[in-house]
PDB file of N, CA and C in Angstrom:
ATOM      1  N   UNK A   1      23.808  -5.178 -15.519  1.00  0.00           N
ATOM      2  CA  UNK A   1      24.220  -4.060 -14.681  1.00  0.00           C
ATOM      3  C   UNK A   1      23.262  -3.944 -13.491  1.00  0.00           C
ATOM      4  N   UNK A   2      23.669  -3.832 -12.399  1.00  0.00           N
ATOM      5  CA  UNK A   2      22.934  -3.627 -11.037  1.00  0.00           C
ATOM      6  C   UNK A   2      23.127  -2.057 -10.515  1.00  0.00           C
ATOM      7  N   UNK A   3      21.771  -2.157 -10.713  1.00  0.00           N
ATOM      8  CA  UNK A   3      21.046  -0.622 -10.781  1.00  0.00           C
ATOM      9  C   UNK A   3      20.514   0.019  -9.126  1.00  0.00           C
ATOM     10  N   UNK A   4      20.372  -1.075  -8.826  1.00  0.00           N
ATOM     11  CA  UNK A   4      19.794  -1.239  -7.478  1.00  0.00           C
ATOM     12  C   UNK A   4      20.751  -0.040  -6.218  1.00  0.00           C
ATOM     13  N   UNK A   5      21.844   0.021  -6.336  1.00  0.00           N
ATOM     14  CA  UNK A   5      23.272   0.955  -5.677  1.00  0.00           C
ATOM     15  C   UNK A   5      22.438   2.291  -5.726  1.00  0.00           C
ATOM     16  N   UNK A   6      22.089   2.427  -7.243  1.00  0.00           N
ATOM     17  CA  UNK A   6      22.309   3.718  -8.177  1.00  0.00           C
ATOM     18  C   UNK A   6      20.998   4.125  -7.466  1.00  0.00           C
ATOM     19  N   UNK A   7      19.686   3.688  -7.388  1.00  0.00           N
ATOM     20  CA  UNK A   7      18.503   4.033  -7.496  1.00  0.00           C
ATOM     21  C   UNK A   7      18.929   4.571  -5.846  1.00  0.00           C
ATOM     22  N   UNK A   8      19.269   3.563  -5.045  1.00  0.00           N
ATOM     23  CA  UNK A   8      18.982   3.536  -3.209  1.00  0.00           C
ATOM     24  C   UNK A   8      19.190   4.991  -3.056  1.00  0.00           C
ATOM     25  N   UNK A   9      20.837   5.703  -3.821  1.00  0.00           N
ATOM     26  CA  UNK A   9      21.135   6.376  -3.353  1.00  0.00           C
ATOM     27  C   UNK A   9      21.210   8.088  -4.002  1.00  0.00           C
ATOM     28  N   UNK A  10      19.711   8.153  -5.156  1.00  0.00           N
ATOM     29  CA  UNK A  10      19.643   9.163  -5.623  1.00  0.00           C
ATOM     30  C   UNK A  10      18.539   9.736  -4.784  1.00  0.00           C
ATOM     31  N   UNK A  11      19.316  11.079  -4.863  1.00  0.00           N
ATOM     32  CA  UNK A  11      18.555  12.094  -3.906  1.00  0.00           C
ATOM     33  C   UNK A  11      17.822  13.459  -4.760  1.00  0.00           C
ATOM     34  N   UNK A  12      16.917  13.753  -3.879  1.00  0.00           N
ATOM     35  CA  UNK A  12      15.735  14.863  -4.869  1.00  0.00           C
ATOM     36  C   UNK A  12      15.268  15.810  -4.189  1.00  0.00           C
ATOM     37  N   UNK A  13      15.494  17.074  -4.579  1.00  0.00           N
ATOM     38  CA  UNK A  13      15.210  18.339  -3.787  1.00  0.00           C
ATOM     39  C   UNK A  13      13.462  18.905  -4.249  1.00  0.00           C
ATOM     40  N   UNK A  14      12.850  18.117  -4.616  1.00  0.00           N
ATOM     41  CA  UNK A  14      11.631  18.237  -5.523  1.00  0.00           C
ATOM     42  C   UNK A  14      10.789  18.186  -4.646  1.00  0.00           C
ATOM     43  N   UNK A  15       9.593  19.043  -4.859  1.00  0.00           N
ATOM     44  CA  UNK A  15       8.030  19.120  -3.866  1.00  0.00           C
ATOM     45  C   UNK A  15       7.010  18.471  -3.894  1.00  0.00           C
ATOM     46  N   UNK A  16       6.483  17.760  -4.053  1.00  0.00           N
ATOM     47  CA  UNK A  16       5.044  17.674  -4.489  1.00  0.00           C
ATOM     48  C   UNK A  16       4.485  17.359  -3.306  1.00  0.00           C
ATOM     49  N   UNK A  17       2.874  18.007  -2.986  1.00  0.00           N
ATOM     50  CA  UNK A  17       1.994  17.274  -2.496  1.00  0.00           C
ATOM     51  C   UNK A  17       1.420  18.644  -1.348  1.00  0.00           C
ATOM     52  N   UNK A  18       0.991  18.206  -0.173  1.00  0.00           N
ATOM     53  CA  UNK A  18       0.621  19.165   0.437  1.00  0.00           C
ATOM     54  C   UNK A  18       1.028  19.825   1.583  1.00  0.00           C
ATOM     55  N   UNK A  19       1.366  20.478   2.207  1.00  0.00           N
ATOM     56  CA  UNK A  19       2.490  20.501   3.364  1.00  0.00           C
ATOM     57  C   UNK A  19       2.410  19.800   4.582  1.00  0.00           C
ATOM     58  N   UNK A  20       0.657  19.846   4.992  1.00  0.00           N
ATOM     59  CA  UNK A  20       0.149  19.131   6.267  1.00  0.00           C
ATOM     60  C   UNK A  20       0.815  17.554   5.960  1.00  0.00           C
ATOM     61  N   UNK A  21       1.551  16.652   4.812  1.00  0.00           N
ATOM     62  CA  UNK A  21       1.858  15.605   4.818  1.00  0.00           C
ATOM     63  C   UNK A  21       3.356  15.503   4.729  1.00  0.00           C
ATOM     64  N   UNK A  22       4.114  16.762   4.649  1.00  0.00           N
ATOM     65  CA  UNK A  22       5.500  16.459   4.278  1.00  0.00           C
ATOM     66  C   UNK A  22       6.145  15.661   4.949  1.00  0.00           C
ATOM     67  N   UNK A  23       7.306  14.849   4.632  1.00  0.00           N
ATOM     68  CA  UNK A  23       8.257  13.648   5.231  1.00  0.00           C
ATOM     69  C   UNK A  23       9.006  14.781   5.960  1.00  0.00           C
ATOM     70  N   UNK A  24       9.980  14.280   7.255  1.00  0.00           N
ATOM     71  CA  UNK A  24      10.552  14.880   7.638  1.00  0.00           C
ATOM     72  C   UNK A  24      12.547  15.171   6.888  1.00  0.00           C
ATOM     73  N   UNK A  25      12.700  14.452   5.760  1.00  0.00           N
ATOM     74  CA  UNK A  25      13.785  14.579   5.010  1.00  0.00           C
ATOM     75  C   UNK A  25      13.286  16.008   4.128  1.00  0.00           C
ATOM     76  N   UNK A  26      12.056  16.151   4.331  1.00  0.00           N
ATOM     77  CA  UNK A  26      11.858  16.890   3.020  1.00  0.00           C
ATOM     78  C   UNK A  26      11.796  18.436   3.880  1.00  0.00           C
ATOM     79  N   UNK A  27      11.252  18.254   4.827  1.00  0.00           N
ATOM     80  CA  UNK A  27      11.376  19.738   5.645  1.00  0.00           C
ATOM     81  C   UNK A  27      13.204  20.123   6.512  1.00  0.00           C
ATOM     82  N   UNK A  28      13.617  19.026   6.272  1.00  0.00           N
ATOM     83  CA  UNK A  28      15.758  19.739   6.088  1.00  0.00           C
ATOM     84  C   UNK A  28      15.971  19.829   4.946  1.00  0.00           C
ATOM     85  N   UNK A  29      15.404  19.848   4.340  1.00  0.00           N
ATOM     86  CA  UNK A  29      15.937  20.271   2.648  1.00  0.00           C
ATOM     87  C   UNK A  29      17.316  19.645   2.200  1.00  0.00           C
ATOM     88  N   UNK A  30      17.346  18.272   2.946  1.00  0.00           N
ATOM     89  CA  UNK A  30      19.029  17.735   2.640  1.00  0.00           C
ATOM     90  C   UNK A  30      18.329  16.288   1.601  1.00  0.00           C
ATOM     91  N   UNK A  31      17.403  16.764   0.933  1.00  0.00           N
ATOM     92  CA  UNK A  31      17.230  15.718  -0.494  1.00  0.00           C
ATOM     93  C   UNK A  31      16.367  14.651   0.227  1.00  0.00           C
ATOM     94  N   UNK A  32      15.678  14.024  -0.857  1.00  0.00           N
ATOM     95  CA  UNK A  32      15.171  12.899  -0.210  1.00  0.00           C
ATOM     96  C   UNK A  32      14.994  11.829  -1.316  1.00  0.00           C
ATOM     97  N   UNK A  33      14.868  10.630  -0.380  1.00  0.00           N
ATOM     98  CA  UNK A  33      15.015   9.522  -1.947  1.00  0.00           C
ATOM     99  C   UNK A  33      13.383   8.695  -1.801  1.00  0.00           C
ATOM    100  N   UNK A  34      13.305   7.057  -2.201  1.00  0.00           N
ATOM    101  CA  UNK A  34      12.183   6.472  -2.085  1.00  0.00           C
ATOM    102  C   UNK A  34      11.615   6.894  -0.759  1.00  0.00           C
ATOM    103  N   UNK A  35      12.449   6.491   0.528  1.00  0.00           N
ATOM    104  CA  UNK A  35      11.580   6.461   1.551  1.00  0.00           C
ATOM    105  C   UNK A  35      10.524   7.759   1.452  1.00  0.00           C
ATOM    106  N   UNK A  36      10.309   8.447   1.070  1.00  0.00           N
ATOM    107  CA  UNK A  36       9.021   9.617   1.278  1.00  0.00           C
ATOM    108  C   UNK A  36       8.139   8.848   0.810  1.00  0.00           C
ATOM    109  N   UNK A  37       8.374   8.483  -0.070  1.00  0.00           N
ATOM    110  CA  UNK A  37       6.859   7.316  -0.514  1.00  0.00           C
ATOM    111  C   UNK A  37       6.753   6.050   0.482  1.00  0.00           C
ATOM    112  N   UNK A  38       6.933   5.912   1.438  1.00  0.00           N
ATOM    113  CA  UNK A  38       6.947   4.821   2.473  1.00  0.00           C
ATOM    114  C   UNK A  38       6.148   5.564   3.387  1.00  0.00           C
ATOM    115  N   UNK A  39       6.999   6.565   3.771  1.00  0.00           N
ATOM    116  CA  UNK A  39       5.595   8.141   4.816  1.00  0.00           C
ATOM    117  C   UNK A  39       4.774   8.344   4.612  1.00  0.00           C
ATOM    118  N   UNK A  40       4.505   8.637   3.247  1.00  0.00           N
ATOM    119  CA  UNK A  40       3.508   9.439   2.599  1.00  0.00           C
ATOM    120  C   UNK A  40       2.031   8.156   2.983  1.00  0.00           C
ATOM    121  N   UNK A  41       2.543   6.891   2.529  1.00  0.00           N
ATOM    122  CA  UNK A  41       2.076   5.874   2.421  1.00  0.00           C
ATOM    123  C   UNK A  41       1.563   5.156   4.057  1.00  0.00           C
ATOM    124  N   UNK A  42       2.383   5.616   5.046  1.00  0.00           N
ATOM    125  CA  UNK A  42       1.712   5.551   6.237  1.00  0.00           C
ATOM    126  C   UNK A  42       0.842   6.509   6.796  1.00  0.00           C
ATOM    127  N   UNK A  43       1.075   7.515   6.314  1.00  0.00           N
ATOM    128  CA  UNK A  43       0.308   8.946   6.232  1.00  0.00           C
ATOM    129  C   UNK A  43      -1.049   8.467   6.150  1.00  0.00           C
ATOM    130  N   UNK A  44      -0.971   8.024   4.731  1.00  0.00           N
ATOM    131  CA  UNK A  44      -2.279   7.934   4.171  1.00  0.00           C
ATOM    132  C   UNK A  44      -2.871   6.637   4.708  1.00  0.00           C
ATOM    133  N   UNK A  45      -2.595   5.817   4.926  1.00  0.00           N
ATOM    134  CA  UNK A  45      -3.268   4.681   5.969  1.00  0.00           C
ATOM    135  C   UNK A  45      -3.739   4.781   7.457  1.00  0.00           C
ATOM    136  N   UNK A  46      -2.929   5.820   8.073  1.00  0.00           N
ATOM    137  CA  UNK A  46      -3.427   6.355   9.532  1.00  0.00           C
ATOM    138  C   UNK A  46      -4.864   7.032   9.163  1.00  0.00           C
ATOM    139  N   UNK A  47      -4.979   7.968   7.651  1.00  0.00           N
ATOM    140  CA  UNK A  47      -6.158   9.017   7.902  1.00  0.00           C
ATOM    141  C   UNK A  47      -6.969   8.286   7.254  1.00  0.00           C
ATOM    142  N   UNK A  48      -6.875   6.813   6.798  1.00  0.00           N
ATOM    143  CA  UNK A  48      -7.782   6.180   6.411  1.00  0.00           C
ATOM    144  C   UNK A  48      -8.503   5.678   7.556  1.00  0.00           C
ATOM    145  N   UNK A  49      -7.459   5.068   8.594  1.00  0.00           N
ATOM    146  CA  UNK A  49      -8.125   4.383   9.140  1.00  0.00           C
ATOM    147  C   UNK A  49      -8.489   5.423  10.598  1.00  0.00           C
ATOM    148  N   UNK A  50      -8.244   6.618  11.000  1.00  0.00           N
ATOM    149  CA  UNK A  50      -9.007   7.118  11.565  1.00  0.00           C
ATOM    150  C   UNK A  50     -10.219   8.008  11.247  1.00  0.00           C
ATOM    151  N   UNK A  51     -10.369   8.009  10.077  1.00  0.00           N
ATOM    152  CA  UNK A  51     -11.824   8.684   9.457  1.00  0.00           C
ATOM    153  C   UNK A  51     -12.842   7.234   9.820  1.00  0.00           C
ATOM    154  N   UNK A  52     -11.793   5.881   9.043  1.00  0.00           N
ATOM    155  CA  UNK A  52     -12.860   4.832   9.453  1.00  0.00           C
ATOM    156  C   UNK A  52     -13.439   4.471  10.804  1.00  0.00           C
ATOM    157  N   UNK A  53     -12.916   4.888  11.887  1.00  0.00           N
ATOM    158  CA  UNK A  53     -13.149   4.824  13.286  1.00  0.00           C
ATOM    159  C   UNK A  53     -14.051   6.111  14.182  1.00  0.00           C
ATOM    160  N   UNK A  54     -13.979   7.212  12.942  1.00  0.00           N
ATOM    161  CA  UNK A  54     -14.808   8.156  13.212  1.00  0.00           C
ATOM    162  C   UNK A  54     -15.757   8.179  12.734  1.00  0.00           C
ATOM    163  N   UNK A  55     -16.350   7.517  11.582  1.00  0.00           N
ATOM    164  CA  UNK A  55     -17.427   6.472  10.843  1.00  0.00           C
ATOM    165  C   UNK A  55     -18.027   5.691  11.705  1.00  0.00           C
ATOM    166  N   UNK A  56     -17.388   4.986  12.087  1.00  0.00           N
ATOM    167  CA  UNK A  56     -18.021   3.865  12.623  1.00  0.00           C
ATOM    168  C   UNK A  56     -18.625   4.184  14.773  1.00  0.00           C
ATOM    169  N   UNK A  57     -17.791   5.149  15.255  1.00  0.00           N
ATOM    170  CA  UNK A  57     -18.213   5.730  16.176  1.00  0.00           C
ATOM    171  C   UNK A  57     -19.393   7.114  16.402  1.00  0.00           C
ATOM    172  N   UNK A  58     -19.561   7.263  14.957  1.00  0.00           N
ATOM    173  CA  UNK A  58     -20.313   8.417  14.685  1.00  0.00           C
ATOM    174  C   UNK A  58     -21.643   7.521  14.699  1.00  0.00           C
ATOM    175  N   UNK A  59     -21.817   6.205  13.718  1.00  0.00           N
ATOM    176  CA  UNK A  59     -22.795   5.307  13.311  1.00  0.00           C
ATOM    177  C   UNK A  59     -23.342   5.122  14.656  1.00  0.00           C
ATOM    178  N   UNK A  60     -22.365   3.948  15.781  1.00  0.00           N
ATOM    179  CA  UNK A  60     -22.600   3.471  16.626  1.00  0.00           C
ATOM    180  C   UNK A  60     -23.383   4.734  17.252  1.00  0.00           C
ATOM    181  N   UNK A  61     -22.857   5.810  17.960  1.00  0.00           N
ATOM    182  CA  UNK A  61     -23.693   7.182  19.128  1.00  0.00           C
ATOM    183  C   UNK A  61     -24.955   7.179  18.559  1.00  0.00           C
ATOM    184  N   UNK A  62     -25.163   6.967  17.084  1.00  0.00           N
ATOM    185  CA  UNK A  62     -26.459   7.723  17.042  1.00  0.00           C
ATOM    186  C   UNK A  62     -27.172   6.715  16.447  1.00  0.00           C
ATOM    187  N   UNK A  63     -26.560   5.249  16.894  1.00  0.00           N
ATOM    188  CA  UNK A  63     -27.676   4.010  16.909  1.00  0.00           C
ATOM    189  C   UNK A  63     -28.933   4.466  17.816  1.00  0.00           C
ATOM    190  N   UNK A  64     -30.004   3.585  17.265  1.00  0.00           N
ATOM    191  CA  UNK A  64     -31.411   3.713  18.196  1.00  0.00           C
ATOM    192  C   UNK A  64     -30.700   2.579  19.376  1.00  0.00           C
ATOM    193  N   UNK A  65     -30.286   2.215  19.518  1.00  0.00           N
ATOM    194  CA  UNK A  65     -30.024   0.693  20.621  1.00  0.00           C
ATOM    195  C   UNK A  65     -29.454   1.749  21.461  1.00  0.00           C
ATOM    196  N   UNK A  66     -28.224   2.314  20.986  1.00  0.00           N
ATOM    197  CA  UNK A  66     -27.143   3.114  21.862  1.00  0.00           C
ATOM    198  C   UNK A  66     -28.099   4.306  22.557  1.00  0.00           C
ATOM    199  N   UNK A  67     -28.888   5.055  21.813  1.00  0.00           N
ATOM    200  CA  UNK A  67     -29.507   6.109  22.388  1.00  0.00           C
ATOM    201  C   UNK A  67     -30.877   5.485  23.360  1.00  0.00           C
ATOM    202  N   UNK A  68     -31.294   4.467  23.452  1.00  0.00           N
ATOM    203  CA  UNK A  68     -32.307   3.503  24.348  1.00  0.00           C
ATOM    204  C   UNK A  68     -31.167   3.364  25.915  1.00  0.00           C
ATOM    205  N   UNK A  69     -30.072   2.641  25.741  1.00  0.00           N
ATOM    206  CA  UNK A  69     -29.082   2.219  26.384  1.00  0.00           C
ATOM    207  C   UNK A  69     -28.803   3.642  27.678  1.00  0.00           C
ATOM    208  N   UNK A  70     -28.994   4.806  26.675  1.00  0.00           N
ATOM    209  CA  UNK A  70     -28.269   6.055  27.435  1.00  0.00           C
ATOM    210  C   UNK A  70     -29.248   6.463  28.233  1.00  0.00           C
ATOM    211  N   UNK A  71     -30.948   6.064  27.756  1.00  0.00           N
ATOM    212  CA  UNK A  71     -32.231   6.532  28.695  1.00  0.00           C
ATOM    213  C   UNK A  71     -32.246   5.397  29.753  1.00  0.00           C
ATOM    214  N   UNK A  72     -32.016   4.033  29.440  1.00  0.00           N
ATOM    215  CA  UNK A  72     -32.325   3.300  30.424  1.00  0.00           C
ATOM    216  C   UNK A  72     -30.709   4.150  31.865  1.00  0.00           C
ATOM    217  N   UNK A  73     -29.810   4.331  31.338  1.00  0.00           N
ATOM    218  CA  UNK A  73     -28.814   4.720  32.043  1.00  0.00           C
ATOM    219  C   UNK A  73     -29.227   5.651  32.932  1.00  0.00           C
ATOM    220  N   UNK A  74     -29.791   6.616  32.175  1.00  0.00           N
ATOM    221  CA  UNK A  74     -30.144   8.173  33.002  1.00  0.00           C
ATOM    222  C   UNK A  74     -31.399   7.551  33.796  1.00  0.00           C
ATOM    223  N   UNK A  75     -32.309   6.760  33.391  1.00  0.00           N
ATOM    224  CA  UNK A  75     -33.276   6.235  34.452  1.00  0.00           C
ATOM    225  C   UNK A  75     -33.037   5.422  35.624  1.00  0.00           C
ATOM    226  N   UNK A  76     -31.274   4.777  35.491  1.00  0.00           N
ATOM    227  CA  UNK A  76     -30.996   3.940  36.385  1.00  0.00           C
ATOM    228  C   UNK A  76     -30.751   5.000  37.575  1.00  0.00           C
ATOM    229  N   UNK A  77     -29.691   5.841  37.180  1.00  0.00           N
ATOM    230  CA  UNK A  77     -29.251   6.819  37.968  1.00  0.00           C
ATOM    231  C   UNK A  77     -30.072   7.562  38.456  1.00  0.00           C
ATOM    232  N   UNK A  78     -31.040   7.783  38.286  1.00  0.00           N
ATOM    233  CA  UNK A  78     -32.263   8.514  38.580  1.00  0.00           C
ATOM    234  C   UNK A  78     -32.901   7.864  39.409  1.00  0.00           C
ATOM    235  N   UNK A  79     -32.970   6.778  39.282  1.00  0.00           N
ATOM    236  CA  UNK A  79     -33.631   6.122  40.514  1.00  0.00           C
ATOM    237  C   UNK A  79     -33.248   5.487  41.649  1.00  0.00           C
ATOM    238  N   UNK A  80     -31.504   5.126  41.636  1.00  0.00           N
ATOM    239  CA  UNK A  80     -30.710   5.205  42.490  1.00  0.00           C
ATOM    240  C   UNK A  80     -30.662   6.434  43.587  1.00  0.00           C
ATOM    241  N   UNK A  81     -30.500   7.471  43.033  1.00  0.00           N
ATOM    242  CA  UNK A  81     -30.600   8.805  43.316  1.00  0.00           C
ATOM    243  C   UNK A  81     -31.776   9.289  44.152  1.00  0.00           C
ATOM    244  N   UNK A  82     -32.878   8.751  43.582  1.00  0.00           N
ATOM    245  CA  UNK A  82     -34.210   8.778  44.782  1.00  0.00           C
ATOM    246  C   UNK A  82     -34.297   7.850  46.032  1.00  0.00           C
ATOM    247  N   UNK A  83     -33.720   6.657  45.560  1.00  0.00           N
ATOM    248  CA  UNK A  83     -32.936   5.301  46.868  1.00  0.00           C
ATOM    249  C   UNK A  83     -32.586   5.995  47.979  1.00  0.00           C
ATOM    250  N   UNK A  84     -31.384   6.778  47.646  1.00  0.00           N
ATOM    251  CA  UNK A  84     -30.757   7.073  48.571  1.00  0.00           C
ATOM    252  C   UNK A  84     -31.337   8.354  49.309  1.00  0.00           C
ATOM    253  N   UNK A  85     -32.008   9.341  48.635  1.00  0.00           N
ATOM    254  CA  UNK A  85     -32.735  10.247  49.436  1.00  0.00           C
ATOM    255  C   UNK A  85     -33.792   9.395  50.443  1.00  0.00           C
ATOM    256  N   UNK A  86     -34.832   8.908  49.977  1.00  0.00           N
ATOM    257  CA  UNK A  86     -35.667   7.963  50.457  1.00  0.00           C
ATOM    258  C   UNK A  86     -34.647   7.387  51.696  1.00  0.00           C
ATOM    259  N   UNK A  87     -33.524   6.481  51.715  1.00  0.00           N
ATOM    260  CA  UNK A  87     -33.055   6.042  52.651  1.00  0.00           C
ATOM    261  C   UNK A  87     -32.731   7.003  53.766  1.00  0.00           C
ATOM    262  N   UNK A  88     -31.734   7.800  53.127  1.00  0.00           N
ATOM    263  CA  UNK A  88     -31.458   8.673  54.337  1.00  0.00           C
ATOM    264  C   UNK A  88     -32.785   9.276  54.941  1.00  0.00           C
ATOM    265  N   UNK A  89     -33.765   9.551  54.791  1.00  0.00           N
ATOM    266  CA  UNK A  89     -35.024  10.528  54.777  1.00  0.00           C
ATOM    267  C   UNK A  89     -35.809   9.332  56.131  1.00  0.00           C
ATOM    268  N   UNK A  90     -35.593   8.028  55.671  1.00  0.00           N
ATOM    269  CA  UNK A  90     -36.137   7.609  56.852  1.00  0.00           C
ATOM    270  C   UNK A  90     -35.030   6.937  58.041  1.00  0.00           C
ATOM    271  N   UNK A  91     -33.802   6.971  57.701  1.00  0.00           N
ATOM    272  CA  UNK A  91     -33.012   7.092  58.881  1.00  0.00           C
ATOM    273  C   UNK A  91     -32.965   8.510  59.820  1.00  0.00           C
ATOM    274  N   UNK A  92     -33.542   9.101  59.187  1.00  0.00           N
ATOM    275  CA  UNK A  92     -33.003  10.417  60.047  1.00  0.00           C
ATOM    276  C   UNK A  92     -34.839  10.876  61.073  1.00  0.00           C
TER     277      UNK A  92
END
């Protein structure tokens, strides 16, 4: 017997989980079948992988290399910044 018909097309008015994740079949209240577990399941791979990118950008800012990088920066600009006073100062 091929079950496969039967399963595709049973539908479920049932809740679980938390609201910030609901599928959008499930907020029309017109039933929902497997696919919510396909959502749910991309759901949960997006907030994996943007916690992991907020990890890893949190790590990187408050590297010693990165925070060296940001003084040599502010010293570049800083001394550019005196260049050009200095220049204009003796053109004028």
């Amino acid at each position: 017997m091929d079950t496969s018909n039967v399963v595709c097309e049973l539908r479920s008015q049932s809740f679980v989980g938390t609201e910030e994740y609901i599928a959008p079949e499930m907020i029309t209240s017109v039933g929902h079948s497997a696919n919510v577990d396909w959502w749910t399941l991309g759901i949960f791979l997006y907030e994996m992988l943007v916690l992991f990118y907020f990890i890893l950008f949190y790590f990187l800012l408050n590297s010693p290399l990165i925070k060296i990088l940001i003084i040599i920066q502010s010293m570049g600009q800083h001394l550019l910044r005196v260049l050009v006073v200095l220049i204009h100062l003796k053109e004028s």
